[in-house]
C-alpha atoms as a PDB file:
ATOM      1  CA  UNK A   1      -6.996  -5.533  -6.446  1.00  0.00           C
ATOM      2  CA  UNK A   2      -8.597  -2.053  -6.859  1.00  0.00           C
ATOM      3  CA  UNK A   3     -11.969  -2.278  -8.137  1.00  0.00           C
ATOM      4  CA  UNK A   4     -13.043   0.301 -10.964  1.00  0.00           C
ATOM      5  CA  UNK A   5     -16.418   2.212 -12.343  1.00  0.00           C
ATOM      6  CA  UNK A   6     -17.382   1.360 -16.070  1.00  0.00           C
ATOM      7  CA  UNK A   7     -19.567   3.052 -18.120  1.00  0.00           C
ATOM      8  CA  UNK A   8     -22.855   1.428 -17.023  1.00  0.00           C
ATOM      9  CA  UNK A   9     -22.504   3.791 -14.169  1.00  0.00           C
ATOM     10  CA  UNK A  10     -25.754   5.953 -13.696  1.00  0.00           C
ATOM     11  CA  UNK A  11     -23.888   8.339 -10.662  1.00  0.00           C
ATOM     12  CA  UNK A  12     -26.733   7.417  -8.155  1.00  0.00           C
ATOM     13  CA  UNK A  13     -23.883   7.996  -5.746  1.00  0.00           C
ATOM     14  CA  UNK A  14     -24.922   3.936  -3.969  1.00  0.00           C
ATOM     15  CA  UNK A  15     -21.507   3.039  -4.064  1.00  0.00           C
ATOM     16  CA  UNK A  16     -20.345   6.385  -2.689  1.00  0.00           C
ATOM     17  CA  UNK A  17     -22.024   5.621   0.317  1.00  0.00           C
ATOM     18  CA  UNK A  18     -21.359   2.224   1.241  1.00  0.00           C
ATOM     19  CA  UNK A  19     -17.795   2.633   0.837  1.00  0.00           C
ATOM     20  CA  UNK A  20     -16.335   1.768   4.397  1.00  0.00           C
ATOM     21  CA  UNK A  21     -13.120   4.368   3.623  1.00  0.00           C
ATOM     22  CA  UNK A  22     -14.636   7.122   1.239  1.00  0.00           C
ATOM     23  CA  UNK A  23     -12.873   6.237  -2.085  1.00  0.00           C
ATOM     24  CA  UNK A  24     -15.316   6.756  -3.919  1.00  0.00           C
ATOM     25  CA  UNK A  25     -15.988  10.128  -5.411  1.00  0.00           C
ATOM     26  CA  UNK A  26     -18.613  11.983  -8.426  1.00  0.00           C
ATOM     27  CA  UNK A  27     -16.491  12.338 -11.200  1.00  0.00           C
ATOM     28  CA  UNK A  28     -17.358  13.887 -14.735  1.00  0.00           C
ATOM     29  CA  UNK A  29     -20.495  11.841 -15.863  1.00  0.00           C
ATOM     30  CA  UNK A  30     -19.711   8.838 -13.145  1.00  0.00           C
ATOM     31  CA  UNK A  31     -18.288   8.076  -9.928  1.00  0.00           C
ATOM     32  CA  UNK A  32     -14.477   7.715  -9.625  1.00  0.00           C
ATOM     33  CA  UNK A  33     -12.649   5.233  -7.163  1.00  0.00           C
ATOM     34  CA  UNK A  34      -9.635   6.223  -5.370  1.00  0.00           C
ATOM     35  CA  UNK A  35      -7.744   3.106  -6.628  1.00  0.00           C
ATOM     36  CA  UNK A  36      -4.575   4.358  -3.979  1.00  0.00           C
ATOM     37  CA  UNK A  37      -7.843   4.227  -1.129  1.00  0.00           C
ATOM     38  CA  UNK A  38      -9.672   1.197  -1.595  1.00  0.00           C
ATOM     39  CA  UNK A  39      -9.559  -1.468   0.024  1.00  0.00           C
ATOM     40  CA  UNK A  40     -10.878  -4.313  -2.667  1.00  0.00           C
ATOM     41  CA  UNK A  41     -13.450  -4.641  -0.099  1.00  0.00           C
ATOM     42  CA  UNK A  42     -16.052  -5.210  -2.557  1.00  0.00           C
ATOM     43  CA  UNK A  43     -19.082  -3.200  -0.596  1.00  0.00           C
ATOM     44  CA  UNK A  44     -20.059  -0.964  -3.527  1.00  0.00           C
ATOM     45  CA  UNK A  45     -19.772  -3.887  -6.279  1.00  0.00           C
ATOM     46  CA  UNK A  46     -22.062  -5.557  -3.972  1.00  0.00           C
ATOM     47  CA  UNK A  47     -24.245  -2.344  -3.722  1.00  0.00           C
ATOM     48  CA  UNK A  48     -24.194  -1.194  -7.148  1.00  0.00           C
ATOM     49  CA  UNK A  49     -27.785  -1.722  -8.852  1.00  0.00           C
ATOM     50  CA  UNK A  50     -26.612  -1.284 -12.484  1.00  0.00           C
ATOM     51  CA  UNK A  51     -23.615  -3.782 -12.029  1.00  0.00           C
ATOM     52  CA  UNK A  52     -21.373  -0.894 -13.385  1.00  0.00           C
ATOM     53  CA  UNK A  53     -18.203  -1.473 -10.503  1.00  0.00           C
ATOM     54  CA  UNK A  54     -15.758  -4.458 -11.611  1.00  0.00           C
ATOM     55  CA  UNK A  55     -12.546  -5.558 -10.416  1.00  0.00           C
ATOM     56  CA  UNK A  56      -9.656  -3.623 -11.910  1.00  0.00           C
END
């Protein structure tokens, strides 16, 4: 299961760069994931200091 970016995203770009296959991108007013790219690894849920990345 693809994980996703809500709204309590503050684009600090943490998630961007733990992401072990780059599916994670800046998108208008927050990051975007790559749902077709990620692996459900979980790294930038983990990573994410605002909480703002849930599973899909």
């Amino acid at each position: 299961m693809a994980y996703k970016i809500t709204d309590s995203c503050v684009s600090c770009g943490t998630c961007a760069g733990v992401c072990p296959v780059g599916a994670i991108s800046e998108g208008d007013g927050k990051y975007v994931i790559d749902a077709g790219a990620c692996l459900s690894c979980g790294a930038c849920a983990g990573a994410c200091p605002t909480g703002a990345i849930e599973e899909a």
